[in-house]
N, C-alpha and C. Protein backbone atom coordinates (compact mmCIF):
# COMPACT_ATOMS: atom_id res chain seq x y z
N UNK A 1 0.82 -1.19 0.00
CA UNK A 1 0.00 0.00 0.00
C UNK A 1 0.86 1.26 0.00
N UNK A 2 2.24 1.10 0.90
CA UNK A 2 3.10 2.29 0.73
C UNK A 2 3.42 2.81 -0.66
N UNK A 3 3.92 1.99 -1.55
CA UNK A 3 3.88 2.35 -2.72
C UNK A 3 3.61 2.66 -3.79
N UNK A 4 1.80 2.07 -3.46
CA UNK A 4 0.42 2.87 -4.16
C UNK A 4 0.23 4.35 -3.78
N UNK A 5 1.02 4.70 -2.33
CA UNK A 5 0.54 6.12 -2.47
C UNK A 5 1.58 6.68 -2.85
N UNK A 6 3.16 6.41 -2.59
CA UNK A 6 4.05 7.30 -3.19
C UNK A 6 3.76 7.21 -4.92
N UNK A 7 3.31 5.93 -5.88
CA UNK A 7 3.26 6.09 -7.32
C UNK A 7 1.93 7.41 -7.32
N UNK A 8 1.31 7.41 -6.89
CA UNK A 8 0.11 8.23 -6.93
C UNK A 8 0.34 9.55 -6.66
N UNK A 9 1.43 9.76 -5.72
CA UNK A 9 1.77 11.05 -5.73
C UNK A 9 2.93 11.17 -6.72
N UNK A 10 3.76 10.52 -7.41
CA UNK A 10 4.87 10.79 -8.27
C UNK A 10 3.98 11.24 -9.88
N UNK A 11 2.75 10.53 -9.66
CA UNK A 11 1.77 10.40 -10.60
C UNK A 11 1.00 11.95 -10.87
N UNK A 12 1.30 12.62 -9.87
CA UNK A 12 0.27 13.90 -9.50
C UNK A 12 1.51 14.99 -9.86
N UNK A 13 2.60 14.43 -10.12
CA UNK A 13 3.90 15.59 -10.02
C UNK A 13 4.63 15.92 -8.86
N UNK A 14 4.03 15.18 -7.58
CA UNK A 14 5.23 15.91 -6.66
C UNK A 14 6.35 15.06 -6.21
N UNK A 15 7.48 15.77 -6.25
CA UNK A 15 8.58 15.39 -6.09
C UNK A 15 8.68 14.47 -4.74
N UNK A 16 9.10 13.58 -4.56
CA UNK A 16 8.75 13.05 -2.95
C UNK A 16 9.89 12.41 -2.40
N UNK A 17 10.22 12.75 -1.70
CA UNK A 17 11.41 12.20 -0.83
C UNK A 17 10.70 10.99 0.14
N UNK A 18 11.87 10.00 0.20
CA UNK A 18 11.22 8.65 0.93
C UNK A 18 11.55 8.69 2.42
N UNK A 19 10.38 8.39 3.02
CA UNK A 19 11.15 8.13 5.12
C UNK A 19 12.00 7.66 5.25
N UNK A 20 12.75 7.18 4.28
CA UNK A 20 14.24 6.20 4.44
C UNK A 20 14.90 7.49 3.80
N UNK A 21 15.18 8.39 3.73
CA UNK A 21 16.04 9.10 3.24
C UNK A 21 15.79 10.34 4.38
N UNK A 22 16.46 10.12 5.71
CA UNK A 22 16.67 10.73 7.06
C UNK A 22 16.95 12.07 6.53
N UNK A 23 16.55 12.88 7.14
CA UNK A 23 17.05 14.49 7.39
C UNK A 23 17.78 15.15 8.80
N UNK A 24 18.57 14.57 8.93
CA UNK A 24 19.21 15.51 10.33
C UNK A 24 20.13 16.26 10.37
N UNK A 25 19.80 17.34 10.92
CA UNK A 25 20.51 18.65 10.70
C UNK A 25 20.34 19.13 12.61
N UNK A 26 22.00 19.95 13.02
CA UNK A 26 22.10 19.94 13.96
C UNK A 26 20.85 21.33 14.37
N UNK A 27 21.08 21.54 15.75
CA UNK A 27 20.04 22.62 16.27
C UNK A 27 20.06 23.89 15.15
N UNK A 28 21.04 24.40 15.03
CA UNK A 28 21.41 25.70 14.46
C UNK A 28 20.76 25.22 13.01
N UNK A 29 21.29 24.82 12.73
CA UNK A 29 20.51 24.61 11.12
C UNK A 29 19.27 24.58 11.31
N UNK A 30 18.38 23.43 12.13
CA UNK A 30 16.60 23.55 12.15
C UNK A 30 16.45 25.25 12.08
N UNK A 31 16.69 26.01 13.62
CA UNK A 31 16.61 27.29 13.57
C UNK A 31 16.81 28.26 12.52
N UNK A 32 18.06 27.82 11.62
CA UNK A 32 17.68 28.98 9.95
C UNK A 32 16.98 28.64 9.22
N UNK A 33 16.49 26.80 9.05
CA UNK A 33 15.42 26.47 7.94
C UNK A 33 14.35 27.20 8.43
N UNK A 34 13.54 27.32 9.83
CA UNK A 34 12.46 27.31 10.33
C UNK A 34 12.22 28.80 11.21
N UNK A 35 10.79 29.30 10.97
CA UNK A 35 10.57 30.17 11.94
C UNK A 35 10.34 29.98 12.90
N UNK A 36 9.87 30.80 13.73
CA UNK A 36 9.98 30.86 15.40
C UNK A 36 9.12 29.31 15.84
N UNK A 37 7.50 30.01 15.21
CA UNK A 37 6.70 28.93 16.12
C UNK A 37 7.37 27.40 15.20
N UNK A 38 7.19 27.66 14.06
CA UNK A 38 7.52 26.02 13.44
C UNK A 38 8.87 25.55 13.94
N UNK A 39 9.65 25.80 14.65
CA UNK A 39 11.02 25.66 14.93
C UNK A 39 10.63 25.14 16.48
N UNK A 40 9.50 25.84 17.67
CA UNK A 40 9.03 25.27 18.53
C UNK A 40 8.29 24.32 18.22
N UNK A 41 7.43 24.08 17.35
CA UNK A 41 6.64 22.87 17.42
C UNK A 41 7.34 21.86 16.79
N UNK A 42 8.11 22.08 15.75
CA UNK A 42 8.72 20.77 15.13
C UNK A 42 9.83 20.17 16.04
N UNK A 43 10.53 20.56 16.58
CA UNK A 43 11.75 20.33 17.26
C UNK A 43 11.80 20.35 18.78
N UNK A 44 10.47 21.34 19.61
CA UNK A 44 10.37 21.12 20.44
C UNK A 44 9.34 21.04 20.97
N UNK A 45 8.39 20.25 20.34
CA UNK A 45 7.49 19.62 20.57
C UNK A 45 6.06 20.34 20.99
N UNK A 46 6.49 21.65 20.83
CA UNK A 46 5.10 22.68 21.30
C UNK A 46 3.72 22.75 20.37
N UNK A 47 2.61 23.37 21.06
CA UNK A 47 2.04 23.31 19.95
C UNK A 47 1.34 24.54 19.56
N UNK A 48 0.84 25.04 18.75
CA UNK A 48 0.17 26.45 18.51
C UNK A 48 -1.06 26.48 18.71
N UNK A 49 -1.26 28.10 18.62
CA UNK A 49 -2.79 27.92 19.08
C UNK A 49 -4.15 27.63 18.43
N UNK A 50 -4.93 27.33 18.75
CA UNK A 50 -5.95 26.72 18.21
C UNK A 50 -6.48 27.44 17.46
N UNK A 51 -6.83 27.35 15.86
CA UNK A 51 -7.57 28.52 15.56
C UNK A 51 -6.68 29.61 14.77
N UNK A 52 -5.04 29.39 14.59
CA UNK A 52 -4.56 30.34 14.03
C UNK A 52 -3.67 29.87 12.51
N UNK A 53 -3.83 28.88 12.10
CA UNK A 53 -3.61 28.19 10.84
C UNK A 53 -4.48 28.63 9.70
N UNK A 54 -3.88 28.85 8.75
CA UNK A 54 -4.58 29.38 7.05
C UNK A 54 -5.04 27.65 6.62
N UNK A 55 -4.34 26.91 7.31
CA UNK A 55 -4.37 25.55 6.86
C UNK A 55 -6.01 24.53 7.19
N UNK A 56 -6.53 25.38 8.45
CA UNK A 56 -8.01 25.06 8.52
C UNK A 56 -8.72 24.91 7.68
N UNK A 57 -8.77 26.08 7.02
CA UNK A 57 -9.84 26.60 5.65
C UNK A 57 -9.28 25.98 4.31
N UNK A 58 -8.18 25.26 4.25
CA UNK A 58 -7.85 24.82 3.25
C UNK A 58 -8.92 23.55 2.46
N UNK A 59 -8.98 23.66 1.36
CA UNK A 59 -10.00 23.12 0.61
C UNK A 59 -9.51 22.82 -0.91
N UNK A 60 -8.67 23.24 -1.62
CA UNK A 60 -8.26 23.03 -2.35
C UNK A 60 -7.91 21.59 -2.41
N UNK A 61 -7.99 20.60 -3.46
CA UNK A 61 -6.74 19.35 -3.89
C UNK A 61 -5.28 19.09 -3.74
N UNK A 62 -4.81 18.86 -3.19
CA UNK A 62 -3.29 18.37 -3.21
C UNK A 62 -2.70 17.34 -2.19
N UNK A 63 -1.84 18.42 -1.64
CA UNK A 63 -0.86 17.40 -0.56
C UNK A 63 -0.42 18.56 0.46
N UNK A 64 0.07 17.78 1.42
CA UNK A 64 0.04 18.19 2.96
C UNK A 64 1.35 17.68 3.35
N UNK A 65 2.94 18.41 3.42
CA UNK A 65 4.28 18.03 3.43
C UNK A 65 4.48 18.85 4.88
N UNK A 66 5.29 17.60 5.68
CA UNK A 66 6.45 18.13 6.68
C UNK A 66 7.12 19.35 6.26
N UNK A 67 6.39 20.59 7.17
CA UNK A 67 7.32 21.48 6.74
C UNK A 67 9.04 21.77 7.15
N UNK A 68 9.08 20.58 7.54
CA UNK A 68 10.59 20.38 8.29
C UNK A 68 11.30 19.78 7.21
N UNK A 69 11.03 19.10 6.33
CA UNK A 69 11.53 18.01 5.07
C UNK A 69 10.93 18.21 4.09
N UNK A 70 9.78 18.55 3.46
CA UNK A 70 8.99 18.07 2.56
C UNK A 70 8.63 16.81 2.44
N UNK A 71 8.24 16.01 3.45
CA UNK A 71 7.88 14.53 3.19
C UNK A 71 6.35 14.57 3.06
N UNK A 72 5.75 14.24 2.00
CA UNK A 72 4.10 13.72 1.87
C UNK A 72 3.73 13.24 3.05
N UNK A 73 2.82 13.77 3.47
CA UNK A 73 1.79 13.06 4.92
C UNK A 73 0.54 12.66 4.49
N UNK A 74 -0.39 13.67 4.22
CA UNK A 74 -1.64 13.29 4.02
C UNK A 74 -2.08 14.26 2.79
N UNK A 75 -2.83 13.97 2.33
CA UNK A 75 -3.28 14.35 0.66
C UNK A 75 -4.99 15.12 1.28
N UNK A 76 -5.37 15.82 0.41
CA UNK A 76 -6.78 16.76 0.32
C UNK A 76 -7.58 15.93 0.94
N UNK A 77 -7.70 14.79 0.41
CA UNK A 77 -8.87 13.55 0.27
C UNK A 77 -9.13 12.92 2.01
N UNK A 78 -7.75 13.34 2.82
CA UNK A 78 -7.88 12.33 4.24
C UNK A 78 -8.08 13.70 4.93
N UNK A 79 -8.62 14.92 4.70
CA UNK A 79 -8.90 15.95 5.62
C UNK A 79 -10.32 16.10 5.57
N UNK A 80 -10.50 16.90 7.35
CA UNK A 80 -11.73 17.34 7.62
C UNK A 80 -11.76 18.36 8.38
N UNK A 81 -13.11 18.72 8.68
CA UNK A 81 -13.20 19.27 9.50
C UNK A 81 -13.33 19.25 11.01
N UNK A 82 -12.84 18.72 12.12
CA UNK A 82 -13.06 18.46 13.20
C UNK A 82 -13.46 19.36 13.86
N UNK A 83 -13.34 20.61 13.86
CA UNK A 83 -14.21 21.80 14.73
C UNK A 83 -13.25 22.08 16.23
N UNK A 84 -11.81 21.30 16.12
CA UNK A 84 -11.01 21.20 17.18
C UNK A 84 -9.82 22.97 16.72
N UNK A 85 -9.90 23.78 15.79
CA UNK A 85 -9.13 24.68 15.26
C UNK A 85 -7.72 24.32 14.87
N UNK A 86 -7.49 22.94 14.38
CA UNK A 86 -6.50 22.44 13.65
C UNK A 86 -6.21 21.73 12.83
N UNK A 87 -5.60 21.54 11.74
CA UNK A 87 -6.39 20.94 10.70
C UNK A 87 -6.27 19.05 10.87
N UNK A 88 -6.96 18.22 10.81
CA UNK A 88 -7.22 17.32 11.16
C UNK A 88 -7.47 16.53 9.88
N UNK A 89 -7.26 15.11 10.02
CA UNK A 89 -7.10 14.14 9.02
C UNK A 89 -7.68 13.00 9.40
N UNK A 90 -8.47 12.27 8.39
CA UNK A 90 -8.77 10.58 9.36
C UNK A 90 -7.71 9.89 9.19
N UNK A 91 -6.54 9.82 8.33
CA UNK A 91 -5.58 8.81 7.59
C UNK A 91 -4.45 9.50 7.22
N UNK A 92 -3.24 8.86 7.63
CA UNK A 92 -2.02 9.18 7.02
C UNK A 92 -1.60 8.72 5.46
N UNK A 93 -0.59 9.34 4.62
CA UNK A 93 0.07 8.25 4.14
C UNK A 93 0.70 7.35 5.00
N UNK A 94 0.55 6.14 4.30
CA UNK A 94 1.39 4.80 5.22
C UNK A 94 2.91 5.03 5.66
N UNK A 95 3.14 4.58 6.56
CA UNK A 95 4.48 4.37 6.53
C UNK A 95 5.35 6.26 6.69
N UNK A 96 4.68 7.30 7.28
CA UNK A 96 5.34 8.11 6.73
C UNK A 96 5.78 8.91 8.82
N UNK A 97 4.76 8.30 9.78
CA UNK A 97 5.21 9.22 10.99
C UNK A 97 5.65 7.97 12.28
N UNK A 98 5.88 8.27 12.86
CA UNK A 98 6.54 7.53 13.90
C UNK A 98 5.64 7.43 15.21
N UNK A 99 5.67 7.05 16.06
CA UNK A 99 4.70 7.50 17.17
C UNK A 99 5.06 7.30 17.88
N UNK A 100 4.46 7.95 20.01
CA UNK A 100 5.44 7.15 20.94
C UNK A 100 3.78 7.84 22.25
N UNK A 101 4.46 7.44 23.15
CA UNK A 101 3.23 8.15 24.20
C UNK A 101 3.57 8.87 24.78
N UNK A 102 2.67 9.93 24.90
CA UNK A 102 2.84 11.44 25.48
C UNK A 102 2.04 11.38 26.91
N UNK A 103 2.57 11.41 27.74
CA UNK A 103 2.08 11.86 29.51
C UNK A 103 1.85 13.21 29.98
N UNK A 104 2.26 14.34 28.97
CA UNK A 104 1.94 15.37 29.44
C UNK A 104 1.25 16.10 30.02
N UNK A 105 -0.47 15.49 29.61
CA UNK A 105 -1.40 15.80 30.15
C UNK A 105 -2.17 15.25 31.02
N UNK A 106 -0.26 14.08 31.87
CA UNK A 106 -1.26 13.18 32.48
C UNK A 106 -1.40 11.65 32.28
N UNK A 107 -2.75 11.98 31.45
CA UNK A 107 -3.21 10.91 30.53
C UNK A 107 -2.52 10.77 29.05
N UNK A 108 -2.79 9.32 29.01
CA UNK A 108 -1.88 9.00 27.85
C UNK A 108 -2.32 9.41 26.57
N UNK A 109 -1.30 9.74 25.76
CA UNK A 109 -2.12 10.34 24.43
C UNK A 109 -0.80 9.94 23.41
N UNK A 110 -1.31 9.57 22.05
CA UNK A 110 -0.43 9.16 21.17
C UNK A 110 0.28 10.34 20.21
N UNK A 111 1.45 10.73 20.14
CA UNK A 111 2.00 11.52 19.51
C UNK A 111 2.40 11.12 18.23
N UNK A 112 2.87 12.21 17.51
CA UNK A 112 3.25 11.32 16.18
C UNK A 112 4.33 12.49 15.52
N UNK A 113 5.27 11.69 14.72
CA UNK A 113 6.50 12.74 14.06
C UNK A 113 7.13 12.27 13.06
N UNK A 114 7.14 12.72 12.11
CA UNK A 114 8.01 12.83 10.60
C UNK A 114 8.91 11.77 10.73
N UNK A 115 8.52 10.50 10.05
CA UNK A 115 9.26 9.28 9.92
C UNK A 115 11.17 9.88 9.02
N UNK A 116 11.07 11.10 8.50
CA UNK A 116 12.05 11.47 7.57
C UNK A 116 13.07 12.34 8.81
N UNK A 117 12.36 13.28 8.87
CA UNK A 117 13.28 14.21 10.29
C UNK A 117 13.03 14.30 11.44
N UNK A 118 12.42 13.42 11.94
CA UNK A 118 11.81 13.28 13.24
C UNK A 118 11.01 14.59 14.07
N UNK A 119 10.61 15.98 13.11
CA UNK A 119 9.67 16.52 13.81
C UNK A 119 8.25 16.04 14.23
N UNK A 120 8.13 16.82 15.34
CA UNK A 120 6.88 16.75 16.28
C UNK A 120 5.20 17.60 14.87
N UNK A 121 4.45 16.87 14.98
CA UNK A 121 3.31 16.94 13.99
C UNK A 121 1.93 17.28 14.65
N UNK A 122 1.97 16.32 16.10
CA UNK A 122 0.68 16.29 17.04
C UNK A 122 0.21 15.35 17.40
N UNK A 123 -0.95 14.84 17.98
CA UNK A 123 -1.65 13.58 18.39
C UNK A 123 -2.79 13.34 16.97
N UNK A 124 -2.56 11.88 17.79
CA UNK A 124 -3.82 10.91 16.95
C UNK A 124 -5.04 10.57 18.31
N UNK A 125 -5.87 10.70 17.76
CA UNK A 125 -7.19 10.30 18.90
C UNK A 125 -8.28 9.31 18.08
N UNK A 126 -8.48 8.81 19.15
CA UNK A 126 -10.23 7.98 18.38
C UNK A 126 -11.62 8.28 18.75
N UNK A 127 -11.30 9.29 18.41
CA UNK A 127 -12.45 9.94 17.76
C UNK A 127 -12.63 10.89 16.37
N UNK A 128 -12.24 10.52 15.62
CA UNK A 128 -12.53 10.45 13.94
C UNK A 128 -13.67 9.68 13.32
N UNK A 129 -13.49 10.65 12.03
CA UNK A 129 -14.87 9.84 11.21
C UNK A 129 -14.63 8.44 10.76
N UNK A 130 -15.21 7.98 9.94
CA UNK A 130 -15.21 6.85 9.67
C UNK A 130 -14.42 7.23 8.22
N UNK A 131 -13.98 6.64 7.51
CA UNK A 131 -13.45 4.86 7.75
C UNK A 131 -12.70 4.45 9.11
N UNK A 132 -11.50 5.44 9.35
CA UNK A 132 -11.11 4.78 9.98
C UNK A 132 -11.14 5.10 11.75
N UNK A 133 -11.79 6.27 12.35
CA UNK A 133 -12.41 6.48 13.27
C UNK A 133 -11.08 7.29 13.95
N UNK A 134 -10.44 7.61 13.42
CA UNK A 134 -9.00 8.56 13.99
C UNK A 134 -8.97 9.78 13.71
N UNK A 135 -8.79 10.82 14.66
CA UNK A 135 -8.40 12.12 14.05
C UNK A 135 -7.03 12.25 14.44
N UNK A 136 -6.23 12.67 13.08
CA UNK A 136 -4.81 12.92 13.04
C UNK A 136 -4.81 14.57 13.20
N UNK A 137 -4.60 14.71 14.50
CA UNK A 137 -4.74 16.54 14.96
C UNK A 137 -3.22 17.04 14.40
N UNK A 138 -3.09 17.84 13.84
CA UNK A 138 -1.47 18.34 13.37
C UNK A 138 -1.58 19.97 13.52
N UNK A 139 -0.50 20.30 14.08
CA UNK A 139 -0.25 21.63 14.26
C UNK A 139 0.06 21.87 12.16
N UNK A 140 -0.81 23.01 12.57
CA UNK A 140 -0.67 23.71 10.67
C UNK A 140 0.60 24.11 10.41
N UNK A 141 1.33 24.97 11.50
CA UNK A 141 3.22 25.25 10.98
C UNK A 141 3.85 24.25 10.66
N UNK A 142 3.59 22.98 10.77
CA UNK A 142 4.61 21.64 10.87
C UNK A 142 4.14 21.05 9.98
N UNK A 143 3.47 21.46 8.91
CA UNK A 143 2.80 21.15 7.60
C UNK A 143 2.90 22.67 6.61
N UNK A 144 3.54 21.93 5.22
CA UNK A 144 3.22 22.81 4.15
C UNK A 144 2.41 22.38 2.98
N UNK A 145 1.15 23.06 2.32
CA UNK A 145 0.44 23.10 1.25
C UNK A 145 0.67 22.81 0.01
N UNK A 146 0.93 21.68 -0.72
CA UNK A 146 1.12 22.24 -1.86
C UNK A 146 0.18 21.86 -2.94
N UNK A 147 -0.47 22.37 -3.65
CA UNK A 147 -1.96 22.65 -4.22
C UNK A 147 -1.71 21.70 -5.49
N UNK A 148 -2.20 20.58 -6.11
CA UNK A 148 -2.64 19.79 -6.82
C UNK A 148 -1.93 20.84 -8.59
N UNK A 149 -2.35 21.72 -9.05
CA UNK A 149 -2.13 22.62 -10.18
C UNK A 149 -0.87 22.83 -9.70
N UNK A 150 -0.24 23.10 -8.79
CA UNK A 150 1.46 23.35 -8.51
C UNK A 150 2.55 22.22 -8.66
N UNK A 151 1.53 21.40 -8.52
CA UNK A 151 2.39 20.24 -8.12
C UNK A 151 2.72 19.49 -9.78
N UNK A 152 2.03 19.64 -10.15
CA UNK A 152 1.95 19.14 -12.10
C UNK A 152 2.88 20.24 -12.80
């Protein structure tokens, strides 16, 4: 299945780098690729505030890239609206984030991060729509847009 979605996206035009092709770059480097907040949430795990992403309202066709790497995550088709002020997904691409458990709040909650550069993305919960009943919550800085007509 991993490779039905990378042909599908090579298929659509975008260039795609594979989770096996690591990105690590020391502190100082993240800090000149990245701005303030995306540099806290990707690297140190913070998250932004609810409600302040252009990436909510997004509606257009395409794809949804680690803005830490450019690695494909999730495509137009696995987004929704959850009403949580972040943009939310039922489904990843396969094979593309890592996961581990987060205690922060306590209670356990599943985190998840860029199988390519190991940034921080957000939690997965179950409570999503169906098919698969998951919402993939992702901070919008730790994701970049790139629109279906751009990508061709």
């Amino acid at each position: 299945m991993l490779q039905e979605s990378w042909k599908a996206l090579l298929a659509e035009g975008v260039g795609v780098p594979s989770p096996a092709d690591k990105l690590e770059l020391s502190d100082a480097e993240w800090r000149k690729r990245l701005d303030g907040v995306a540099y806290r949430v990707l690297r140190k795990e913070d998250t932004e505030r609810a409600g302040t992403s252009a990436l909510n309202d997004e509606k257009r066709p395409g794809v949804y890239a680690c803005a830490g790497c450019d690695l494909p995550l999730f495509t137009s088709a696995m987004k929704y609206d959850s009403g949580t002020g972040w943009p939310s997904f039922f489904t990843t691409i396969p094979g593309v984030f890592e996961t581990k458990t987060d205690y922060l709040l306590i209670l356990p909650r599943t985190e998840y991060h860029c199988a390519r550069c190991g940034g921080h993305h957000g939690h997965v919960f179950k409570d999503g729509p169906p098919p698969t009943g998951e919402r993939w919550c992702n901070n919008g800085v730790a994701l970049k847009f790139i629109p279906k007509s751009s990508a061709a």
